[in-house]
PDB file of N, CA and C in Angstrom:
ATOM      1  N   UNK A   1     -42.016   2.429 142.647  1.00  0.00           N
ATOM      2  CA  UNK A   1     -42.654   1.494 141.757  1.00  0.00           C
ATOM      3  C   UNK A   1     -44.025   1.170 142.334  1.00  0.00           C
ATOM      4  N   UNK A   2     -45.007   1.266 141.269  1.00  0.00           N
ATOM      5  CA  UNK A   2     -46.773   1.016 141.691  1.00  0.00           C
ATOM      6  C   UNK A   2     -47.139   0.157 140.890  1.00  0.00           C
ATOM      7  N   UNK A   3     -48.337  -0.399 141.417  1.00  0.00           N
ATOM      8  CA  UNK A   3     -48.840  -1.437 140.958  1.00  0.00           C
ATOM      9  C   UNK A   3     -50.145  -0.309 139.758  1.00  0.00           C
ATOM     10  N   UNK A   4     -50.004  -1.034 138.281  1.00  0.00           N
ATOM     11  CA  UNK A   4     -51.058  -0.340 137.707  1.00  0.00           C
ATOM     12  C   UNK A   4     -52.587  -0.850 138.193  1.00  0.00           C
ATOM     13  N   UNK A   5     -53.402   0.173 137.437  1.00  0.00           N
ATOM     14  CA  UNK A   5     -54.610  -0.611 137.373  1.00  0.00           C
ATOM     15  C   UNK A   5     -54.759  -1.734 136.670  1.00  0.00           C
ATOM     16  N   UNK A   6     -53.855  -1.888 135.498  1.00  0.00           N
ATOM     17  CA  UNK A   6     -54.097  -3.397 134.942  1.00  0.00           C
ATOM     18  C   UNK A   6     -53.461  -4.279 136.029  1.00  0.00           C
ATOM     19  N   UNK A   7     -52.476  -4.382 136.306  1.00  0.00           N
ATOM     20  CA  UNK A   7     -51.735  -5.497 137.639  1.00  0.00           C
ATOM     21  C   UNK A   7     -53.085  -5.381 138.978  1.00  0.00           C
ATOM     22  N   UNK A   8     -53.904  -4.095 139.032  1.00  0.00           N
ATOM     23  CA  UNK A   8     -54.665  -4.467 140.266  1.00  0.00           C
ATOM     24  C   UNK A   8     -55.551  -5.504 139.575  1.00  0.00           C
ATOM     25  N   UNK A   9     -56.331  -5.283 138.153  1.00  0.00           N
ATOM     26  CA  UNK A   9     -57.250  -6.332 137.717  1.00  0.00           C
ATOM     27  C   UNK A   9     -56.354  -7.762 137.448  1.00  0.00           C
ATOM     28  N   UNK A  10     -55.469  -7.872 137.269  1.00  0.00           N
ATOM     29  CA  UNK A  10     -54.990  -9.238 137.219  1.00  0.00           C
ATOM     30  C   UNK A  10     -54.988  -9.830 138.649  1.00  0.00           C
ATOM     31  N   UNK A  11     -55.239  -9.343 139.726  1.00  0.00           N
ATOM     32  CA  UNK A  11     -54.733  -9.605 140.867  1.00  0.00           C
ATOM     33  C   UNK A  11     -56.333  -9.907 140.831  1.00  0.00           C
ATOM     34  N   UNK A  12     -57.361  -9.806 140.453  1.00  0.00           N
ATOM     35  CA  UNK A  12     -58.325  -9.965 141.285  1.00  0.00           C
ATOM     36  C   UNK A  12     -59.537 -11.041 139.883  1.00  0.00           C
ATOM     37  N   UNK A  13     -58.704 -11.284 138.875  1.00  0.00           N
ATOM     38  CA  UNK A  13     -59.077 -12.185 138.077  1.00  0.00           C
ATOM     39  C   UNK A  13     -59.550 -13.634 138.941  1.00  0.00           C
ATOM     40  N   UNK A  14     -60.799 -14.199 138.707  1.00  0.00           N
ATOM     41  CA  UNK A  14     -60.939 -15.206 139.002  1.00  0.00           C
ATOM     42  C   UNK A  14     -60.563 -16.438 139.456  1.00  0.00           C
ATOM     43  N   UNK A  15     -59.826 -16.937 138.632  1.00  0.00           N
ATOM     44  CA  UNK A  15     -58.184 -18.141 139.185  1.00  0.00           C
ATOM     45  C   UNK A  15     -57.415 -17.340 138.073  1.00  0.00           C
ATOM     46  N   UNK A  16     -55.914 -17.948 138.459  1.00  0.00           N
ATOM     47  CA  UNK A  16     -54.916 -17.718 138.006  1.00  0.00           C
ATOM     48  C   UNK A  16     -53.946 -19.006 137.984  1.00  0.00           C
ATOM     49  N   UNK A  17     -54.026 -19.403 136.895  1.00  0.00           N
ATOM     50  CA  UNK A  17     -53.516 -20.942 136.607  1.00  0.00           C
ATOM     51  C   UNK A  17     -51.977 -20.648 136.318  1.00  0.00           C
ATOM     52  N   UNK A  18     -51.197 -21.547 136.897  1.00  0.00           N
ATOM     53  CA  UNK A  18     -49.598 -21.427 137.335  1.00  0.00           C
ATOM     54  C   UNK A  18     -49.364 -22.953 136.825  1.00  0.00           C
ATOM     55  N   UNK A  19     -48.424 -23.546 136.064  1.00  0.00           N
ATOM     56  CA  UNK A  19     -48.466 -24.570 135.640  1.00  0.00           C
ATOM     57  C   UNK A  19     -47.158 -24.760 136.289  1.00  0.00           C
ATOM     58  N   UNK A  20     -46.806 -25.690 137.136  1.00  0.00           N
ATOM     59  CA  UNK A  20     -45.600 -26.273 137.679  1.00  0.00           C
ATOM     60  C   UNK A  20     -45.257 -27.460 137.676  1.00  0.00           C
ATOM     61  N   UNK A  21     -43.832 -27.718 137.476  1.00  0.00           N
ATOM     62  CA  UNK A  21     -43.096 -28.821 137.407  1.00  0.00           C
ATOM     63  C   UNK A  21     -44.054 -29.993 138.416  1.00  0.00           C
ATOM     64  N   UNK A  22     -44.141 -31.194 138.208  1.00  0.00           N
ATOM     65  CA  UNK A  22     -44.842 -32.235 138.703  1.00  0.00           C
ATOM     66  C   UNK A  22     -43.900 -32.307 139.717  1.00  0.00           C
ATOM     67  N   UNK A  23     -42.580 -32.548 139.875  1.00  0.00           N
ATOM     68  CA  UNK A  23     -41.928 -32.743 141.027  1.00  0.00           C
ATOM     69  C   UNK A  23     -41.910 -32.231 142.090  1.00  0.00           C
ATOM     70  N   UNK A  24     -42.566 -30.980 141.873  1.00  0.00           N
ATOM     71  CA  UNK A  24     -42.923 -30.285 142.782  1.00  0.00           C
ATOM     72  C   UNK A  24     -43.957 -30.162 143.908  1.00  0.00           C
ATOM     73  N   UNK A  25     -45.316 -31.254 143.246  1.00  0.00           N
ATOM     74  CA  UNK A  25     -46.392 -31.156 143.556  1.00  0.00           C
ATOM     75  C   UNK A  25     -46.437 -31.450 145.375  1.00  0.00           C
ATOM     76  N   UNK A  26     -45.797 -32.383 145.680  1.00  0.00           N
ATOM     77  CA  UNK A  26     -45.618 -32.506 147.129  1.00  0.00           C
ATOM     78  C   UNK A  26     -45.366 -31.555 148.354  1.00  0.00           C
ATOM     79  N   UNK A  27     -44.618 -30.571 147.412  1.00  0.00           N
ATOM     80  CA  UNK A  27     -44.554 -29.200 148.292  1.00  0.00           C
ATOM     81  C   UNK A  27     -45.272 -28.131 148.290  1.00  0.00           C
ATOM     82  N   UNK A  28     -45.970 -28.135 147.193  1.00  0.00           N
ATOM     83  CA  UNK A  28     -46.906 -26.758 146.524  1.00  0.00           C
ATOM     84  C   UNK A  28     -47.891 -26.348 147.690  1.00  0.00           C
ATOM     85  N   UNK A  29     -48.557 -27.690 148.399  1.00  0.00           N
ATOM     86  CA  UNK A  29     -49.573 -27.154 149.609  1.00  0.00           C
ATOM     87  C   UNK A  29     -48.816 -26.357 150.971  1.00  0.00           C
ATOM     88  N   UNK A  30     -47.485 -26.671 150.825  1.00  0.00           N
ATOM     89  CA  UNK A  30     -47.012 -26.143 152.261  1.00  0.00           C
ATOM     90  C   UNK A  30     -46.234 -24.716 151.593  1.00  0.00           C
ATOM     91  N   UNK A  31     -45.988 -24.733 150.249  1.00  0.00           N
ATOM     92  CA  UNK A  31     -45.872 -23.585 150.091  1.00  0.00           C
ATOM     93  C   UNK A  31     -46.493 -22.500 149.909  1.00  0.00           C
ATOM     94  N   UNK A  32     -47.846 -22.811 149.367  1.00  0.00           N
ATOM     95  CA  UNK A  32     -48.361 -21.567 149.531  1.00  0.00           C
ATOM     96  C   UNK A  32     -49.534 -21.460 150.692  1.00  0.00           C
ATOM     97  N   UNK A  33     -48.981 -22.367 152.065  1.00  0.00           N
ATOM     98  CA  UNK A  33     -49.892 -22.109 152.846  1.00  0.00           C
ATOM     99  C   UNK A  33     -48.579 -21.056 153.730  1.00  0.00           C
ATOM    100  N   UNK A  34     -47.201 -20.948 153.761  1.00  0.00           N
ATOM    101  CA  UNK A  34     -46.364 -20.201 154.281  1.00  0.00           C
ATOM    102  C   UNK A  34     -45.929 -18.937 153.456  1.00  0.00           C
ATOM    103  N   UNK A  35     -46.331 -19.037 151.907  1.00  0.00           N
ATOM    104  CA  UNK A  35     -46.898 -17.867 151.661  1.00  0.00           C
ATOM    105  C   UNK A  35     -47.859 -16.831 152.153  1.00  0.00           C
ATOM    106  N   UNK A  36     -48.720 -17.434 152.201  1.00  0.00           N
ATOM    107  CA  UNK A  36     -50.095 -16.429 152.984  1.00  0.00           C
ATOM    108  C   UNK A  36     -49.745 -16.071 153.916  1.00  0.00           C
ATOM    109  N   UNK A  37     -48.947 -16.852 155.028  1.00  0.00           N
ATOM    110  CA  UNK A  37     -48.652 -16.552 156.128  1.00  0.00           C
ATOM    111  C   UNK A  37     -47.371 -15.824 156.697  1.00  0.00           C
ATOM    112  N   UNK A  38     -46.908 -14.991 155.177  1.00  0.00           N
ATOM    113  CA  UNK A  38     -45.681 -14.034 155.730  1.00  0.00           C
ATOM    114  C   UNK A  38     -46.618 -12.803 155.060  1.00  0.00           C
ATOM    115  N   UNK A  39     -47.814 -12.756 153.925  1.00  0.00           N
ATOM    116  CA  UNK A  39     -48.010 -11.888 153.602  1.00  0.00           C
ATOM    117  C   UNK A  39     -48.740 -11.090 155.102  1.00  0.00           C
ATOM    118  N   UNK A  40     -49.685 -12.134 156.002  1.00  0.00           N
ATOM    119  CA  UNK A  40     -50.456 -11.472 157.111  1.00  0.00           C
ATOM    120  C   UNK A  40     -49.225 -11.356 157.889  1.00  0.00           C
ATOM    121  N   UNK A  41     -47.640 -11.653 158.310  1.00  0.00           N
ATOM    122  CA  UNK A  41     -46.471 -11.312 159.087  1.00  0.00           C
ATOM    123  C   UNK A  41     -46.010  -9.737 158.150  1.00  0.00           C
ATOM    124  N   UNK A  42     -45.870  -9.497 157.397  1.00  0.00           N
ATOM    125  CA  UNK A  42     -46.044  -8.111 156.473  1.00  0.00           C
ATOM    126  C   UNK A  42     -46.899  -7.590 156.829  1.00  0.00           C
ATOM    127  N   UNK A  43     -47.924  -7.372 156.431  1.00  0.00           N
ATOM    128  CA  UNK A  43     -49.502  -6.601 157.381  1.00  0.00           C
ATOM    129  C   UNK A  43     -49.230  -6.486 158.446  1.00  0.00           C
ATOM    130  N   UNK A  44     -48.519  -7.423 159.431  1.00  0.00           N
ATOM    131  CA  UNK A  44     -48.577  -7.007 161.163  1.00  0.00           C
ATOM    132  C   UNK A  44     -47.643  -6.158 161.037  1.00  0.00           C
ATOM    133  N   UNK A  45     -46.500  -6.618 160.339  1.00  0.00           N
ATOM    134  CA  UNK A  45     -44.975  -5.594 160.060  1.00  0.00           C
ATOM    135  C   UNK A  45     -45.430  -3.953 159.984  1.00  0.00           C
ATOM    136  N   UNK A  46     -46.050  -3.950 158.776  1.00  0.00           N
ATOM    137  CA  UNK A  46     -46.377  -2.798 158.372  1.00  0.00           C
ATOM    138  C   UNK A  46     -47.441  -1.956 159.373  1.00  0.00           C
ATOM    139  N   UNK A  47     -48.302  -2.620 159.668  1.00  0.00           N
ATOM    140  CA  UNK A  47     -48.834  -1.984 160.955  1.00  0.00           C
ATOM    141  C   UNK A  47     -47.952  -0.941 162.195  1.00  0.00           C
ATOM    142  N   UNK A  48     -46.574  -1.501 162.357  1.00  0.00           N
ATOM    143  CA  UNK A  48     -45.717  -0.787 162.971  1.00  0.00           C
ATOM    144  C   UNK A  48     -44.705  -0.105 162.234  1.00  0.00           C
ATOM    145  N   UNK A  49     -45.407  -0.099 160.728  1.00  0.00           N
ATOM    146  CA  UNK A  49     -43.556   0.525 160.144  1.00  0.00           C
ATOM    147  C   UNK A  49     -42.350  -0.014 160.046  1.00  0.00           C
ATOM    148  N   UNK A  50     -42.764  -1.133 160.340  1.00  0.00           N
ATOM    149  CA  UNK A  50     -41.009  -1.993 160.148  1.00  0.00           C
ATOM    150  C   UNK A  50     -40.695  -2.285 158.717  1.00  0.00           C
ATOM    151  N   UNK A  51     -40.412  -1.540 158.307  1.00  0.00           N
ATOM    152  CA  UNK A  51     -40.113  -1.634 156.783  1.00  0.00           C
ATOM    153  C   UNK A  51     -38.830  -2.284 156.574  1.00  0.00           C
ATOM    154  N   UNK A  52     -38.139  -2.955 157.529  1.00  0.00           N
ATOM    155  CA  UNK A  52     -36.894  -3.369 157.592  1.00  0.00           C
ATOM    156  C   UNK A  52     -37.434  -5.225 157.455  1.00  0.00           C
ATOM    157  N   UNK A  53     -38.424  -5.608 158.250  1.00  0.00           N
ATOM    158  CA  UNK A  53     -39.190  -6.754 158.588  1.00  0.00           C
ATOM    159  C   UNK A  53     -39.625  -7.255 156.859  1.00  0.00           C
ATOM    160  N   UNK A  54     -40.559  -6.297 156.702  1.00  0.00           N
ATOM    161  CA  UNK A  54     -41.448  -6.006 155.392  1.00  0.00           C
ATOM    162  C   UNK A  54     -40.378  -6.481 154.203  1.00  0.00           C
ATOM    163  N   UNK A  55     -39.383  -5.816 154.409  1.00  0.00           N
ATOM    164  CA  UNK A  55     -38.222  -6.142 153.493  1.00  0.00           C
ATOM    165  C   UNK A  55     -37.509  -7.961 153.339  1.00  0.00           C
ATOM    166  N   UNK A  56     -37.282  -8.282 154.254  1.00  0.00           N
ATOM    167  CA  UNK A  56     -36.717  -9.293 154.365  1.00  0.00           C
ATOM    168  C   UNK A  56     -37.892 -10.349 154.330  1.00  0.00           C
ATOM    169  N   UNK A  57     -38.701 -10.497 154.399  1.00  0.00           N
ATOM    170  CA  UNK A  57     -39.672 -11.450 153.976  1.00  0.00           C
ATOM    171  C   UNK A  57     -40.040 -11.156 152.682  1.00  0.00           C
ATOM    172  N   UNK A  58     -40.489 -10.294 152.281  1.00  0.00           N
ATOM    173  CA  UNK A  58     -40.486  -9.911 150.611  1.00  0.00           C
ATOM    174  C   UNK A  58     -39.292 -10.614 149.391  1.00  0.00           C
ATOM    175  N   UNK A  59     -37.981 -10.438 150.363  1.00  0.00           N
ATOM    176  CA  UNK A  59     -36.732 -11.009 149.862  1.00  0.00           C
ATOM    177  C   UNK A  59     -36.956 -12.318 149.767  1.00  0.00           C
ATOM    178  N   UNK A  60     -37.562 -12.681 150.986  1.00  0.00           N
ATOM    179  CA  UNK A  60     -37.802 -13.965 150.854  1.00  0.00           C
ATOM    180  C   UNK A  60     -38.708 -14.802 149.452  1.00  0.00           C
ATOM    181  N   UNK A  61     -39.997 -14.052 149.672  1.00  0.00           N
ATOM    182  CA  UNK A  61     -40.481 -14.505 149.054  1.00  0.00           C
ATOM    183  C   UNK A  61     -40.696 -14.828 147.667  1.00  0.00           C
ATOM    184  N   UNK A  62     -39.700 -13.428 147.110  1.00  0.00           N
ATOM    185  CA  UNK A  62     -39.239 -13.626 145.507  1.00  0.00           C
ATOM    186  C   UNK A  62     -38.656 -14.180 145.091  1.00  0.00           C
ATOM    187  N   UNK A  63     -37.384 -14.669 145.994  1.00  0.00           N
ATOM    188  CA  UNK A  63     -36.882 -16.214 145.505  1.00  0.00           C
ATOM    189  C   UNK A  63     -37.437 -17.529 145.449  1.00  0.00           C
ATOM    190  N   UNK A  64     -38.291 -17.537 146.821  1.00  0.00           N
ATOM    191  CA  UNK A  64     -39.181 -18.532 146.826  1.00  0.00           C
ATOM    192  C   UNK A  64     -40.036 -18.825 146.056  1.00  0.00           C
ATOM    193  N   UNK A  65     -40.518 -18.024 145.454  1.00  0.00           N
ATOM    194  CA  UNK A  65     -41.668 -17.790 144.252  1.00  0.00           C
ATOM    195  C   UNK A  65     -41.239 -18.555 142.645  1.00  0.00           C
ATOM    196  N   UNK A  66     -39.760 -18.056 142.770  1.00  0.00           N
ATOM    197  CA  UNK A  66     -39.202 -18.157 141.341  1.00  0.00           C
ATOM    198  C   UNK A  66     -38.717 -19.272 141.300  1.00  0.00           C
ATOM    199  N   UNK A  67     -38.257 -20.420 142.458  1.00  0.00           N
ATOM    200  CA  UNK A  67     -37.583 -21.133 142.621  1.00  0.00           C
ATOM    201  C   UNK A  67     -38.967 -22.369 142.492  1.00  0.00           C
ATOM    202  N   UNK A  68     -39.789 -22.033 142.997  1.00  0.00           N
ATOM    203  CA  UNK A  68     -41.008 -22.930 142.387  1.00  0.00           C
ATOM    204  C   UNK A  68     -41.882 -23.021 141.181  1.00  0.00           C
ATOM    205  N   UNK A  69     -41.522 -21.782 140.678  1.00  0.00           N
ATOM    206  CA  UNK A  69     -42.183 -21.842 139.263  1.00  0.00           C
ATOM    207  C   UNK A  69     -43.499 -20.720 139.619  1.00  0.00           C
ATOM    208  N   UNK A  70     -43.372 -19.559 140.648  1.00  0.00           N
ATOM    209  CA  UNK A  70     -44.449 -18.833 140.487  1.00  0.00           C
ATOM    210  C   UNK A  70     -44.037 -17.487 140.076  1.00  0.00           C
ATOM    211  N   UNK A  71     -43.655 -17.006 138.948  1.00  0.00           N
ATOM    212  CA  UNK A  71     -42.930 -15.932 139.037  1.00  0.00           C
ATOM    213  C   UNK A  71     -43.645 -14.664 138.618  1.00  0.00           C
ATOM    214  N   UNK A  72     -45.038 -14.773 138.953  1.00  0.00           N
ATOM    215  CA  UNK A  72     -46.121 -13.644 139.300  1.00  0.00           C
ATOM    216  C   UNK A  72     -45.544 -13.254 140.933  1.00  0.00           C
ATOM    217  N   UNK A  73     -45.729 -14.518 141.671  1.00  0.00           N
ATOM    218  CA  UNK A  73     -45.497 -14.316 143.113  1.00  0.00           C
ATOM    219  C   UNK A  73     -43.940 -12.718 143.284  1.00  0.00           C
ATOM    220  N   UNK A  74     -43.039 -13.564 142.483  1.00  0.00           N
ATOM    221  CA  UNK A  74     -41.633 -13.060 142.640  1.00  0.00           C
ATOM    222  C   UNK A  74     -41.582 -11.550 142.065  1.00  0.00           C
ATOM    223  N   UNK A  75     -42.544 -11.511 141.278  1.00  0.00           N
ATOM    224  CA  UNK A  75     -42.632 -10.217 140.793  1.00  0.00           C
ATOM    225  C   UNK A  75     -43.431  -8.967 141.880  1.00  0.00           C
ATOM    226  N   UNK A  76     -44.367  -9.644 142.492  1.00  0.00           N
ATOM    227  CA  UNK A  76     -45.249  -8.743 143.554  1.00  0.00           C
ATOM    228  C   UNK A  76     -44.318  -8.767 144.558  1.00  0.00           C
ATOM    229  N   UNK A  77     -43.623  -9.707 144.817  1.00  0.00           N
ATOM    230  CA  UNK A  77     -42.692  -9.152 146.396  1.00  0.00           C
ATOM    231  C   UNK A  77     -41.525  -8.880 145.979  1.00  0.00           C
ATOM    232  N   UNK A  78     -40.917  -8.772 145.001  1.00  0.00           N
ATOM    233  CA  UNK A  78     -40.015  -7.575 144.482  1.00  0.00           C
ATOM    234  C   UNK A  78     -40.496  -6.179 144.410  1.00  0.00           C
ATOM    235  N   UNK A  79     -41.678  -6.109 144.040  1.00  0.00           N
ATOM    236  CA  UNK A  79     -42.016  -4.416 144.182  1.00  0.00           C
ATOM    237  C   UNK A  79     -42.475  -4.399 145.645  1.00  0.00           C
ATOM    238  N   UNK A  80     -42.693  -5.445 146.346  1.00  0.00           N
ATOM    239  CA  UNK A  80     -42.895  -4.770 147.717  1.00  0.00           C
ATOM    240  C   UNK A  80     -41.397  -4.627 148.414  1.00  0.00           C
ATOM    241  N   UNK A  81     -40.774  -5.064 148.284  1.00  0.00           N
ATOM    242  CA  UNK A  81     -39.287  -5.431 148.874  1.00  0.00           C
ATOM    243  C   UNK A  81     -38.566  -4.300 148.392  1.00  0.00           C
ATOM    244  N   UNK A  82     -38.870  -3.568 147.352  1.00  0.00           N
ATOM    245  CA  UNK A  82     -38.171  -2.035 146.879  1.00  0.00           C
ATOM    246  C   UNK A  82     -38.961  -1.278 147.565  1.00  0.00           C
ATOM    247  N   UNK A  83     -40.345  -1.283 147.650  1.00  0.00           N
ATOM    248  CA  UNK A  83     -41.347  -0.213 148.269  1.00  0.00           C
ATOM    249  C   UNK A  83     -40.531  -0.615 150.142  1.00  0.00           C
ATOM    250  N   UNK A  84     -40.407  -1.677 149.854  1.00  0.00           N
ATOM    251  CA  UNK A  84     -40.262  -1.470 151.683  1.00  0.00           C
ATOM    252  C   UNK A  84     -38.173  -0.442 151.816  1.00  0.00           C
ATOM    253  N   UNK A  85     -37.840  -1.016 151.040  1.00  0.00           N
ATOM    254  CA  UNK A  85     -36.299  -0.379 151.190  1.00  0.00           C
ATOM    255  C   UNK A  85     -36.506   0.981 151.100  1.00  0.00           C
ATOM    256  N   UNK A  86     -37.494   1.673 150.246  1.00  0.00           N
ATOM    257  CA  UNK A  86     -37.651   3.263 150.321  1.00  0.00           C
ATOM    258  C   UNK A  86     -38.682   3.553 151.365  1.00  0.00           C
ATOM    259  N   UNK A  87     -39.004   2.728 152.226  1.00  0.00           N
ATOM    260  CA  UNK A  87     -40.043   3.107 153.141  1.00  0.00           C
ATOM    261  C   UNK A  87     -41.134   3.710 152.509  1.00  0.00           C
ATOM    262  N   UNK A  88     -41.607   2.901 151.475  1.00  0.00           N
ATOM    263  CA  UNK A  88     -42.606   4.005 150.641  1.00  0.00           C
ATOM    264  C   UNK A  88     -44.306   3.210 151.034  1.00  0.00           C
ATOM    265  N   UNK A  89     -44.544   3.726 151.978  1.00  0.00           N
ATOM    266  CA  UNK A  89     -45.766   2.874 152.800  1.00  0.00           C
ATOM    267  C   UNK A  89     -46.779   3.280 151.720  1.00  0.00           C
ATOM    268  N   UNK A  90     -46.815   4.099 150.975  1.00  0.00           N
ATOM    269  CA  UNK A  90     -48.091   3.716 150.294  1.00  0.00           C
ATOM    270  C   UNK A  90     -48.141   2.889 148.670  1.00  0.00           C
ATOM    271  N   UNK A  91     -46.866   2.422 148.130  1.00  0.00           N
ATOM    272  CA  UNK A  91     -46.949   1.287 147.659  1.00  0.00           C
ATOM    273  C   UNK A  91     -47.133   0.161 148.596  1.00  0.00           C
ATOM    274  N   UNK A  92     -46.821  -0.011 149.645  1.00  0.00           N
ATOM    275  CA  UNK A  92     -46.665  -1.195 150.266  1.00  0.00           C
ATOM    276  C   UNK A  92     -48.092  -1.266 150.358  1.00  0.00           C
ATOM    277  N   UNK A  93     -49.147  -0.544 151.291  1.00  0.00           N
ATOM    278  CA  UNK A  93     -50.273  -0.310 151.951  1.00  0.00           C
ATOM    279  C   UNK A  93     -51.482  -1.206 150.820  1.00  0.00           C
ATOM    280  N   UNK A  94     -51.036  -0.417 149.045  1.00  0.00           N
ATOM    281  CA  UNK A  94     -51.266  -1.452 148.043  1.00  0.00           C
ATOM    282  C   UNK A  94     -51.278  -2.334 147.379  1.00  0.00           C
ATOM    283  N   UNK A  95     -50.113  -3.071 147.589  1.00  0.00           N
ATOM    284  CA  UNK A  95     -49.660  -4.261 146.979  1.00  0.00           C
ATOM    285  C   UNK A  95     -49.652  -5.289 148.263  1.00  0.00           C
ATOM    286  N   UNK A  96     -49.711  -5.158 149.385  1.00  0.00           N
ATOM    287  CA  UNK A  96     -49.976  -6.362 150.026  1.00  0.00           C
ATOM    288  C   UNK A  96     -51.371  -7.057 149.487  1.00  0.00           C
ATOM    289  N   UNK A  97     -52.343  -6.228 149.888  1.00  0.00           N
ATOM    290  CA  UNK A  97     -53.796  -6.638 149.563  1.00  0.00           C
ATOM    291  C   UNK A  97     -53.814  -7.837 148.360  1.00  0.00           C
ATOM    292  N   UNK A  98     -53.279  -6.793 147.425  1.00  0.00           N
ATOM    293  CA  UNK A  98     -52.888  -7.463 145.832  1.00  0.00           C
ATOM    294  C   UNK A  98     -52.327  -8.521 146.254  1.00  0.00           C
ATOM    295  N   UNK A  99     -51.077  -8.776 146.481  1.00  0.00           N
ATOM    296  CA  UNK A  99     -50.485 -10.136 147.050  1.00  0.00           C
ATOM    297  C   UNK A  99     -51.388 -11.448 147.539  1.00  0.00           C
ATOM    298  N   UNK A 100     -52.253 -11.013 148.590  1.00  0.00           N
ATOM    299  CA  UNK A 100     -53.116 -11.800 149.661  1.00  0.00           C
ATOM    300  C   UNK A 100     -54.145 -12.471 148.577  1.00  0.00           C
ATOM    301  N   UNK A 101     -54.498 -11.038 148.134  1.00  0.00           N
ATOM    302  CA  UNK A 101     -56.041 -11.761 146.823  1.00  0.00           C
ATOM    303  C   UNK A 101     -55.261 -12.883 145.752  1.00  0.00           C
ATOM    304  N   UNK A 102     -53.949 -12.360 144.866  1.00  0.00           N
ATOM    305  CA  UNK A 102     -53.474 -13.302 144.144  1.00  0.00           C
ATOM    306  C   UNK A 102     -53.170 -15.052 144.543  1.00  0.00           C
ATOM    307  N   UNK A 103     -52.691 -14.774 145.594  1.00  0.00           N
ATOM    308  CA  UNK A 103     -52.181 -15.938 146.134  1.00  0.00           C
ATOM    309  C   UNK A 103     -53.711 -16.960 146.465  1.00  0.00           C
ATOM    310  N   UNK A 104     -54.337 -16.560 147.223  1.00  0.00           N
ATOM    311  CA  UNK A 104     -55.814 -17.109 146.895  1.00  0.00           C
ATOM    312  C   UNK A 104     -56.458 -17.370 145.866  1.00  0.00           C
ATOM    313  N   UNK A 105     -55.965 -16.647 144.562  1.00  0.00           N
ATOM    314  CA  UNK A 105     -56.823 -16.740 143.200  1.00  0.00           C
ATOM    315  C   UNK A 105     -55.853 -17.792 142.481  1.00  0.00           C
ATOM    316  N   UNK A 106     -54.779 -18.377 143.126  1.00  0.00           N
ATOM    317  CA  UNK A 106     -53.757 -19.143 141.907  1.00  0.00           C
ATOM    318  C   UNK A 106     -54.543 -20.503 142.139  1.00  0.00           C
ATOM    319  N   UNK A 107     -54.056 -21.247 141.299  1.00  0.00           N
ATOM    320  CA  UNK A 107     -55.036 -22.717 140.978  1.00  0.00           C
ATOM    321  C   UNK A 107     -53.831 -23.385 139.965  1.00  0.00           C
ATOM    322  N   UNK A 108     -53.145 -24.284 140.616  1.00  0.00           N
ATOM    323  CA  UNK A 108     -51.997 -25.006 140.379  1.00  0.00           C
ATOM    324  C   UNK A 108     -52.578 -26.148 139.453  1.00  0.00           C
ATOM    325  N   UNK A 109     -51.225 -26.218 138.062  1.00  0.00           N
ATOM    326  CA  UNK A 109     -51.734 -27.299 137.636  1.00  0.00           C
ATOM    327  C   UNK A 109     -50.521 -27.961 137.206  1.00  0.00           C
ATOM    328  N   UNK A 110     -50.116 -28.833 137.266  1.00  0.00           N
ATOM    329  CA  UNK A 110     -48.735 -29.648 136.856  1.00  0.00           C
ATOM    330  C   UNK A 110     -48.536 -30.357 135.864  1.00  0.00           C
ATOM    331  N   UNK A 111     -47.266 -29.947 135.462  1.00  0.00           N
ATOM    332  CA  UNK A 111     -47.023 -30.806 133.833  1.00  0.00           C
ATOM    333  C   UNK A 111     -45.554 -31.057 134.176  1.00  0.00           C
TER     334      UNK A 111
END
């Protein structure tokens, strides 16, 4: 599974407005500051091939994603979390990037 060229241009769209539950708002900063920070633990992963590593944080993160109301997030680390189970380093090699830029481009708004 690859990321198209349309999913690379959505990834690199300007903001990307995510509308989430208000109850949530208290956690949203620590979540997607431990987002970013498994996508660069993936990058170090992948640097050595641990596609086993790569995997289980990916796992992670698609529940985490969906369970907050980001389910762009849950969708990009599901295709990395299959790319990592087939060891298929050159989806992975692409969709992290994608990941890193999205997550920077989202712009939270609560209802």
């Amino acid at each position: 599974m690859a990321f198209t060229d349309s999913e690379s241009n959505f990834a690199a769209q300007d903001k990307e407005v995510v509308c989430i539950d208000a109850s949530f708002e208290p956690l949203i900063p620590k979540f997607m500051v431990n987002r970013k920070k498994e996508v660069v633990a993936m990058q170090d992963a992948f640097a050595s091939q641990d596609f086993e590593t790569i995997r289980q944080i990916s796992h992670g993160m698609k529940g985490a994603g969906g369970s907050y109301g980001f389910d762009r997030v849950s969708e990009m680390a599901a295709v990395i979390e299959q790319a990592a189970k087939a060891a298929d380093a050159i989806v992975i090699q692409r969709a992290l990037p994608l990941l890193g830029v999205y997550l920077d481009r989202i712009e939270v708004a609560y209802d």
